[in-house]
C-alpha atoms as a PDB file:
ATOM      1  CA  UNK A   1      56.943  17.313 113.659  1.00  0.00           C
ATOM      2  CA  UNK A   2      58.955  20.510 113.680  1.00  0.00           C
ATOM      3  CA  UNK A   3      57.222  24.046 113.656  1.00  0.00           C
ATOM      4  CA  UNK A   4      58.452  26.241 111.017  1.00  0.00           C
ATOM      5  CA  UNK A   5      60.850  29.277 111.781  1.00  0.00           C
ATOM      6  CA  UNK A   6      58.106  31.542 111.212  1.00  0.00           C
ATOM      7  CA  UNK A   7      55.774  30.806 113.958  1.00  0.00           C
ATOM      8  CA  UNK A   8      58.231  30.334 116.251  1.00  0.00           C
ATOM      9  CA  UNK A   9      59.507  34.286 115.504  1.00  0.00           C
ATOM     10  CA  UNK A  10      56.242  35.462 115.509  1.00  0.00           C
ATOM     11  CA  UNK A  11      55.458  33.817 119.325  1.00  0.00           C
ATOM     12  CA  UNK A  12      58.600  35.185 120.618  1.00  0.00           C
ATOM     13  CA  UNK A  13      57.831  38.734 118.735  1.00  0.00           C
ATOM     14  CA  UNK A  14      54.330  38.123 120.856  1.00  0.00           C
ATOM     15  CA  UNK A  15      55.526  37.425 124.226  1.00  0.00           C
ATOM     16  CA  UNK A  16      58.190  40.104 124.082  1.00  0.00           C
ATOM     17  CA  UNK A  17      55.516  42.861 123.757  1.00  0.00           C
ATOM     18  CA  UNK A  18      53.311  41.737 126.848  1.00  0.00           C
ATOM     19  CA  UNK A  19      54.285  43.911 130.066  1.00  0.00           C
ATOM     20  CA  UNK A  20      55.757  42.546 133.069  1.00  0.00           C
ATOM     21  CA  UNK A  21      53.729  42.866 136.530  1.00  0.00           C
ATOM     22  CA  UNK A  22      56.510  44.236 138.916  1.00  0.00           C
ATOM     23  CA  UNK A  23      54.930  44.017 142.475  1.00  0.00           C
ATOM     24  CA  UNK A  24      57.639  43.815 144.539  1.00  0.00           C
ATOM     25  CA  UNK A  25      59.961  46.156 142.713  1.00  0.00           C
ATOM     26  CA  UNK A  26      56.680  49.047 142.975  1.00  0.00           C
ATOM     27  CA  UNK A  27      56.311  48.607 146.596  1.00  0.00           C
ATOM     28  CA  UNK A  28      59.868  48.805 147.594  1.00  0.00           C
ATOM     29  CA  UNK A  29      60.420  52.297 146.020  1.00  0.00           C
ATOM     30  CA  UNK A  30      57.557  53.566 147.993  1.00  0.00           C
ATOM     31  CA  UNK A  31      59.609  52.483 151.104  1.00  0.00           C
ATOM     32  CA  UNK A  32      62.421  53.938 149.636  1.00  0.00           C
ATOM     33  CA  UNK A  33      60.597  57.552 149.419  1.00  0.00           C
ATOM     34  CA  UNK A  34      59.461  56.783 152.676  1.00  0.00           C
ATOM     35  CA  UNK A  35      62.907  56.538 154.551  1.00  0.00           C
ATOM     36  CA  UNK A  36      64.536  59.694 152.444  1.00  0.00           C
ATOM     37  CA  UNK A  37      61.351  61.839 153.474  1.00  0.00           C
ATOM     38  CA  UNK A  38      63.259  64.288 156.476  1.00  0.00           C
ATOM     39  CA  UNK A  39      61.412  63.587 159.958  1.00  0.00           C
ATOM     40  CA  UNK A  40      60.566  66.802 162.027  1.00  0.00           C
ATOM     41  CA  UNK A  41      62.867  68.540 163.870  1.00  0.00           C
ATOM     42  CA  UNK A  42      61.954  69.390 167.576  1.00  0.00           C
ATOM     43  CA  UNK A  43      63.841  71.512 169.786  1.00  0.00           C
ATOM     44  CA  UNK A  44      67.035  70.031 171.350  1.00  0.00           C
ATOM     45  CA  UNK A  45      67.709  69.342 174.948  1.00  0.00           C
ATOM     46  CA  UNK A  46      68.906  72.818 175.776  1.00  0.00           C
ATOM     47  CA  UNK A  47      68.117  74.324 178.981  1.00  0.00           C
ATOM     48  CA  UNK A  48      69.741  78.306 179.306  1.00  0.00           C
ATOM     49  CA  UNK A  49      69.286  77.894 183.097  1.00  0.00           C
ATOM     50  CA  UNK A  50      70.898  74.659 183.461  1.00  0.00           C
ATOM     51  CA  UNK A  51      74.504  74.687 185.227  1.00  0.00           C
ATOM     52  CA  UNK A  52      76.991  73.171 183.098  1.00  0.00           C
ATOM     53  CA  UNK A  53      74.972  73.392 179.873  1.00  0.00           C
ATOM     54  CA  UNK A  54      76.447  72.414 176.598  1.00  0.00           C
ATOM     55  CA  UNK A  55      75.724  74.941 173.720  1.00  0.00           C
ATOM     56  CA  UNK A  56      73.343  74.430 171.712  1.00  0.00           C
ATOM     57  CA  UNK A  57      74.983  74.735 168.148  1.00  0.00           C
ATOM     58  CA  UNK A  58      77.577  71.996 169.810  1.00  0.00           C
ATOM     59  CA  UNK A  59      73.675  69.442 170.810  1.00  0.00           C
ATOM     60  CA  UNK A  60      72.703  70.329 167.342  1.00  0.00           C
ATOM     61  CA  UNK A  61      75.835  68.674 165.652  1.00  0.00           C
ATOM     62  CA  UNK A  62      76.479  65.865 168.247  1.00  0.00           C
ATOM     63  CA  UNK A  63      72.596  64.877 167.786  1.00  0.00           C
ATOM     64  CA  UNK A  64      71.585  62.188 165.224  1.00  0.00           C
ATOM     65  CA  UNK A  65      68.323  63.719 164.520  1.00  0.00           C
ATOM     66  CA  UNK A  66      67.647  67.675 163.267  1.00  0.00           C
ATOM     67  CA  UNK A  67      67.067  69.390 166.465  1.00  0.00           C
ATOM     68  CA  UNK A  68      66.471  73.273 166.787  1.00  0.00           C
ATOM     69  CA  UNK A  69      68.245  76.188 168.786  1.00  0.00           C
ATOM     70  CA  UNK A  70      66.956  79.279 170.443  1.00  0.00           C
ATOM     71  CA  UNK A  71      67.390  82.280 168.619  1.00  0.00           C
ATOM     72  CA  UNK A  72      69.848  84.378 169.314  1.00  0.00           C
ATOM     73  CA  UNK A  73      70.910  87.927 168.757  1.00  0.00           C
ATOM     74  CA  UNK A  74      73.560  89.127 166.614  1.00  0.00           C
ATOM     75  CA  UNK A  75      77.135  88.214 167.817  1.00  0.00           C
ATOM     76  CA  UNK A  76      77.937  91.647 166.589  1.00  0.00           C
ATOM     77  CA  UNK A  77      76.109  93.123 169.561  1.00  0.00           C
ATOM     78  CA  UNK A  78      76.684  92.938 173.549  1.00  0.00           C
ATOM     79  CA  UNK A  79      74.476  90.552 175.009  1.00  0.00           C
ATOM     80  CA  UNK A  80      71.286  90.896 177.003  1.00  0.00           C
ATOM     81  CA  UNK A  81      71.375  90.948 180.894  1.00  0.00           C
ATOM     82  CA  UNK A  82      71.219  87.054 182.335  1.00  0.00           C
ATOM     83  CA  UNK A  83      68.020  86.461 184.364  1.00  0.00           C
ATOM     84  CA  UNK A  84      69.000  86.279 188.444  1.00  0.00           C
ATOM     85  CA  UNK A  85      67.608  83.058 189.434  1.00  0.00           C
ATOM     86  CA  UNK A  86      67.326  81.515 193.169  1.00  0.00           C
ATOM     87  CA  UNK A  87      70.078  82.451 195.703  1.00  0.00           C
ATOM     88  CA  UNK A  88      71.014  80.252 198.669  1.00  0.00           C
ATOM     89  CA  UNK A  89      72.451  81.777 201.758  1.00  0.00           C
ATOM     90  CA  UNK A  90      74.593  79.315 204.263  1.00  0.00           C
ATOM     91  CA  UNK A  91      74.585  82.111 207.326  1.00  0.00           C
ATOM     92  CA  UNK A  92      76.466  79.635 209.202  1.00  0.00           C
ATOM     93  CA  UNK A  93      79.647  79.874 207.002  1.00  0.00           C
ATOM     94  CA  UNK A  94      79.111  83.579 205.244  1.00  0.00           C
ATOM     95  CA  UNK A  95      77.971  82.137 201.875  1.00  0.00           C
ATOM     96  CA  UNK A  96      75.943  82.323 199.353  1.00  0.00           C
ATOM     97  CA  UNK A  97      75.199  80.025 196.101  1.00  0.00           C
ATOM     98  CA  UNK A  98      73.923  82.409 192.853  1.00  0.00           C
ATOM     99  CA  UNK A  99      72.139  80.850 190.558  1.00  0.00           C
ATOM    100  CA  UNK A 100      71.128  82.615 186.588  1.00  0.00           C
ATOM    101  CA  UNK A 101      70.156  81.592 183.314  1.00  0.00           C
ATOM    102  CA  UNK A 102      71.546  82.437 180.628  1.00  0.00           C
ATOM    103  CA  UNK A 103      69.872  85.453 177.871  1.00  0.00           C
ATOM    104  CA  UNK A 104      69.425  84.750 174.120  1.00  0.00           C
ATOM    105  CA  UNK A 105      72.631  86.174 173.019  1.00  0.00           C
ATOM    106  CA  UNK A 106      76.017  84.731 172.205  1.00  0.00           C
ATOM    107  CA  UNK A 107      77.927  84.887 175.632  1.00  0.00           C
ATOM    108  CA  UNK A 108      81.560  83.975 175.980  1.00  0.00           C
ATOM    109  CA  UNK A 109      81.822  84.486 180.018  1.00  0.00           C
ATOM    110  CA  UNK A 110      80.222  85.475 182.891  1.00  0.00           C
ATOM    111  CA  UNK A 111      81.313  87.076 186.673  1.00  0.00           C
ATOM    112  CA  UNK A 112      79.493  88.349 189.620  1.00  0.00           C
ATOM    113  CA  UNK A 113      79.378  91.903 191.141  1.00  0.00           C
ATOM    114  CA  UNK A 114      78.924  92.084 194.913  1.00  0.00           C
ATOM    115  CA  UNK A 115      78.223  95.693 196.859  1.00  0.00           C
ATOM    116  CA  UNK A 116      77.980  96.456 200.242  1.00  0.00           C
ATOM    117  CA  UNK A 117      76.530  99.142 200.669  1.00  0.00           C
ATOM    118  CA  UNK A 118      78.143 102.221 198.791  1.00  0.00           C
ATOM    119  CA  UNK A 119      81.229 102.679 197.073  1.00  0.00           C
ATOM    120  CA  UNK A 120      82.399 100.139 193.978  1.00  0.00           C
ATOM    121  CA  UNK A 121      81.458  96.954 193.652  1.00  0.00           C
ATOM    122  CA  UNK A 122      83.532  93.599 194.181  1.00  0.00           C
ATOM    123  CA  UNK A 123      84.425  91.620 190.830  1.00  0.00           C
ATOM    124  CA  UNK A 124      84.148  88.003 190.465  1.00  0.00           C
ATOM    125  CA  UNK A 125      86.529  85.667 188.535  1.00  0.00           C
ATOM    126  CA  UNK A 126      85.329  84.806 184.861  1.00  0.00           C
ATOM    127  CA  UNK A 127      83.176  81.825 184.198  1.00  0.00           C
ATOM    128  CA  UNK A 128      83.340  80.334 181.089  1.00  0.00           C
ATOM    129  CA  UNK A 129      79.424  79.954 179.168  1.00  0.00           C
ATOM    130  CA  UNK A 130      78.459  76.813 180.386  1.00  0.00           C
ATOM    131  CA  UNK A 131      78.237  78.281 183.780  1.00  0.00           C
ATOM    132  CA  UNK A 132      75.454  79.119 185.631  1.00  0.00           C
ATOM    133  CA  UNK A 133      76.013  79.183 189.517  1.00  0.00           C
ATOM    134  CA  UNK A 134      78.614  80.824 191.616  1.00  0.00           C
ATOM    135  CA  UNK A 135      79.496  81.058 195.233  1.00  0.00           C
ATOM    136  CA  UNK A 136      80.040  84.090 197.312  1.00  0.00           C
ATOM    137  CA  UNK A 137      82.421  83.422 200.238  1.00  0.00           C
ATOM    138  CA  UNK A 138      82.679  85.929 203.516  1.00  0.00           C
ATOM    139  CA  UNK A 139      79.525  87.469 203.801  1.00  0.00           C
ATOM    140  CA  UNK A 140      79.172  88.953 206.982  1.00  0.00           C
ATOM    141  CA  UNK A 141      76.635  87.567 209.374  1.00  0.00           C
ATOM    142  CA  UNK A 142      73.393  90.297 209.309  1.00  0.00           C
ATOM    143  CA  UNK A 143      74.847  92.292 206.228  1.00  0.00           C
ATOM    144  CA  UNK A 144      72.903  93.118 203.560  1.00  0.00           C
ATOM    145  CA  UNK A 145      74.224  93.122 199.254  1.00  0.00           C
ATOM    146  CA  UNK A 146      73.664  93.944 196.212  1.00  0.00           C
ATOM    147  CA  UNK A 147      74.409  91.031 193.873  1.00  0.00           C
ATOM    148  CA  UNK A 148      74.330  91.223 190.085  1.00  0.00           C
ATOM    149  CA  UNK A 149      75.572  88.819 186.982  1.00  0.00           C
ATOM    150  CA  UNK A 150      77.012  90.110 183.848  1.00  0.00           C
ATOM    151  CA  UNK A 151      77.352  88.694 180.546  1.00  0.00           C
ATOM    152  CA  UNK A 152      80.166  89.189 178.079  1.00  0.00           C
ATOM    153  CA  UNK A 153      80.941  88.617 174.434  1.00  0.00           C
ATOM    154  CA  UNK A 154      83.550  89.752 171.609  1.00  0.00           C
ATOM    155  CA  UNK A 155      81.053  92.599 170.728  1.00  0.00           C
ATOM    156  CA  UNK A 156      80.953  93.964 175.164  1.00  0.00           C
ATOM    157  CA  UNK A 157      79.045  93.147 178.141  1.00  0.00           C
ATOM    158  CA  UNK A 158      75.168  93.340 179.067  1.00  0.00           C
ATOM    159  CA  UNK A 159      74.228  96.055 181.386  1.00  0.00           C
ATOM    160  CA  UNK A 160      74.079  96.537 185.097  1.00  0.00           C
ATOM    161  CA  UNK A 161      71.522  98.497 186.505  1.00  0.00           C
ATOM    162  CA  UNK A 162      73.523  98.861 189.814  1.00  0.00           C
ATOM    163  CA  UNK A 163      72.937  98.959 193.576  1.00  0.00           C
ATOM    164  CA  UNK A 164      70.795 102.159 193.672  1.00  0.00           C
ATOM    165  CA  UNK A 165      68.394 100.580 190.487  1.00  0.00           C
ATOM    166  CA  UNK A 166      64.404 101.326 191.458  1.00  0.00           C
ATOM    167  CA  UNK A 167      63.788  97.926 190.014  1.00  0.00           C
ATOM    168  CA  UNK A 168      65.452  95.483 192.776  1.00  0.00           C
ATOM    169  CA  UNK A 169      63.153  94.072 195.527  1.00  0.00           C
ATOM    170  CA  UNK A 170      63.035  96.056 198.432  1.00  0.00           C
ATOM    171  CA  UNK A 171      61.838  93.430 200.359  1.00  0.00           C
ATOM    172  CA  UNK A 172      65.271  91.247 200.173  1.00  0.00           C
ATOM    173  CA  UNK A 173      64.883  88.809 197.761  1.00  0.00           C
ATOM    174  CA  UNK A 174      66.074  88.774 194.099  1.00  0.00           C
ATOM    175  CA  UNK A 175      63.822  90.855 191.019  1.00  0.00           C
ATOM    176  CA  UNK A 176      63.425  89.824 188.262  1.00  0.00           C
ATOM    177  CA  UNK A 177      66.506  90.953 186.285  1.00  0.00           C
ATOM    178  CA  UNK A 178      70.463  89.997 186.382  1.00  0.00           C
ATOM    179  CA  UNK A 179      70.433  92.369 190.030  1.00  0.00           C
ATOM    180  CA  UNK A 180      68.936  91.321 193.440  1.00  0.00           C
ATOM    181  CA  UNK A 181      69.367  92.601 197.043  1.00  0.00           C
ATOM    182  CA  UNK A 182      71.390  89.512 199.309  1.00  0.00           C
ATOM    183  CA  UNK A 183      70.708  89.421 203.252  1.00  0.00           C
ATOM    184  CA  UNK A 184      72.536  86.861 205.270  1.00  0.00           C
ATOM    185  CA  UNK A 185      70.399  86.500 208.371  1.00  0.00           C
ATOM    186  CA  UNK A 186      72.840  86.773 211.699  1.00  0.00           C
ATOM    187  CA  UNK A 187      74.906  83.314 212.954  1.00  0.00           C
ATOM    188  CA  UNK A 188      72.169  81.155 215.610  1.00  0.00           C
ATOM    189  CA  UNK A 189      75.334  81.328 217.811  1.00  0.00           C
ATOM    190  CA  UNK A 190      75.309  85.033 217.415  1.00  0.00           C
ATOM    191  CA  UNK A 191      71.441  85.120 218.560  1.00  0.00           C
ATOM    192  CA  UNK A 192      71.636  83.134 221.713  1.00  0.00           C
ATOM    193  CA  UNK A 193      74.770  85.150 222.652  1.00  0.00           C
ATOM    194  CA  UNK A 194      72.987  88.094 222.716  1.00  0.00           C
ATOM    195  CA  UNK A 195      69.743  86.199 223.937  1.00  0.00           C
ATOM    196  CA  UNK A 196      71.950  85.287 227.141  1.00  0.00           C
ATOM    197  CA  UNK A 197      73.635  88.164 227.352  1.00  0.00           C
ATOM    198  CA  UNK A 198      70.104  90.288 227.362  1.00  0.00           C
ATOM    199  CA  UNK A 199      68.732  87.653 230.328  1.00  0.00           C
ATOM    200  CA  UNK A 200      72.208  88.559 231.956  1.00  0.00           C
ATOM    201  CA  UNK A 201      71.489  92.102 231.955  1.00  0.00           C
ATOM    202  CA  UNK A 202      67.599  92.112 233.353  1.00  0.00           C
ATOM    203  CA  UNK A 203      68.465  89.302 235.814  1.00  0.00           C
ATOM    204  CA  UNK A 204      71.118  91.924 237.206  1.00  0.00           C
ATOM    205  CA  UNK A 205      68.588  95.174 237.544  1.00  0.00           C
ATOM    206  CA  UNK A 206      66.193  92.825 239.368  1.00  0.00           C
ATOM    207  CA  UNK A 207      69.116  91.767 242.145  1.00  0.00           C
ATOM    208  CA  UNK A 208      69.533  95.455 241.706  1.00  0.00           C
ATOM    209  CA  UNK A 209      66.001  96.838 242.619  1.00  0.00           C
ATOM    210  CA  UNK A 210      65.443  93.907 245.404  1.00  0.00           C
ATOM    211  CA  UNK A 211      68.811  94.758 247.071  1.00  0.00           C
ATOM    212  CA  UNK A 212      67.502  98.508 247.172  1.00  0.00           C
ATOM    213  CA  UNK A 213      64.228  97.357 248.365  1.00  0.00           C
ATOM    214  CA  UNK A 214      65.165  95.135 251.347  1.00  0.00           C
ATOM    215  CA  UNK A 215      68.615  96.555 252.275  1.00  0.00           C
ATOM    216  CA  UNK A 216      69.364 100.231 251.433  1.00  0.00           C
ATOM    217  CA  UNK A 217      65.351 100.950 252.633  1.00  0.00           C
ATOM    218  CA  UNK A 218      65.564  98.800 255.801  1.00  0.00           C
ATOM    219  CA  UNK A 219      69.024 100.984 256.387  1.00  0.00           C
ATOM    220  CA  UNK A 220      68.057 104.442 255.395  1.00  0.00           C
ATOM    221  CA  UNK A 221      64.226 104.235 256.419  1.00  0.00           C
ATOM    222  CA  UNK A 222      61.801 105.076 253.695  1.00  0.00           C
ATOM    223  CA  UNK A 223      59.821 108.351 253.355  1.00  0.00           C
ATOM    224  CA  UNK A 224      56.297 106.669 254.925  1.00  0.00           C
ATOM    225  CA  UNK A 225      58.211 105.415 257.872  1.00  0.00           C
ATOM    226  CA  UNK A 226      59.853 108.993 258.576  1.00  0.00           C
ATOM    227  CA  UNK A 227      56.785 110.795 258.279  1.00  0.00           C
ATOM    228  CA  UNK A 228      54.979 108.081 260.719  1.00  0.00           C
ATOM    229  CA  UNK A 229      57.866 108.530 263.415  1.00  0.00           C
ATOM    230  CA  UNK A 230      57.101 112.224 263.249  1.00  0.00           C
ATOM    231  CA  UNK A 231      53.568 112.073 263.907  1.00  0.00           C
ATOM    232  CA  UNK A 232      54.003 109.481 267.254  1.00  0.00           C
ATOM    233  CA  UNK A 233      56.556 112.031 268.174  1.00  0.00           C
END
């Protein structure tokens, strides 16, 4: 028996006002919010005292996830002094490996100034900013130096307290600062040269005084015997 028109708009009028359960559709835009929330940045992989270091604005843009820089100062200013790190003296060649880290300032190059003693100072070649060791070649074997690093940028270079600065260690090794006093320790050859020449030199004034003892005495007669002959005479 067919069901009149009526009833069957008035069931489809029904079912068209009951709301739809959307499970799946609910929990998939909370993964959605999920994967657009930003994770936390953490600092990048940027080390200022590491030789060959990439800078950090160029880690920051290579990296897949937000990583953060070291401030810096203005690029409109001359940068701060570098920090004189460890320094390794080969005595055996006259050299010298200078390490530094780098300041928190924008730095386009780096060189090295050497004294020796007074008078000026000896000027490096330019390093470029990834830098951060250099080698000093003919040092003299027992000299002592003066070493300092200086940073440069558009805006000028950091400051160099200089050879005759109160706040280098006296004591030989580097301060804390881009100056330290350098002593290369004399050549092992150089020691047992004068270690032999030394033994050379005593050995001879012993031959010396027992020559004078048993020959020139024995020849001339000593003062004791003289004065004995006199007194049996």
């Amino acid at each position: 028996m067919p069901r009149p028109p009526c009833l069957l708009w008035l069931l489809a009028v029904t079912f068209s006002l009951v709301p739809r359960a959307q499970p799946l559709a609910a929990g998939g835009s909370e993964e959605d919010e999920k994967s657009k929330t930003p994770l936390p940045a953490v600092p990048c992989d940027y080390d200022r005292c590491r030789h060959l270091q990439v800078p950090c604005n160029e880690l920051q843009r290579a990296s897949p996830t937000a990583c953060l820089c070291p401030g810096l100062s203005s690029a409109a200013q001359p940068p701060e002094p570098p920090r004189l790190g460890e320094v390794l003296v080969e005595a055996e060649v006259g050299r010298a490996v200078v390490h530094w880290c780098a300041p928190f300032s924008p730095v386009h190059q780096y060189w090295l100034l050497l004294w020796e003693g007074g008078g000026a100072p000896q000027k490096g070649p330019h390093l470029n900013s990834t830098v951060r060791q250099a080698e000093l070649e003919g040092l003299k074997p027992g000299g002592a130096y003066v070493v300092c690093v200086v940073a440069a940028n558009a805006a000028g270079e950091s400051s160099v307290p200089g050879p005759q600065s109160q706040g280098l260690d006296s004591a030989g090794g580097p301060a804390f600062g881009p100056c330290g006093r350098l002593s290369v320790p004399p050549r092992p050859l150089t020691v047992l040269h004068a270690a032999v020449g030394v033994g050379s030199a005593l050995a001879l004034l012993s031959c010396s005084a027992l020559v004078w003892h048993f020959c020139l005495r024995d020849r001339w007669g000593c003062p004791r015997r003289g004065r004995q002959n006199r007194r049996g005479l």
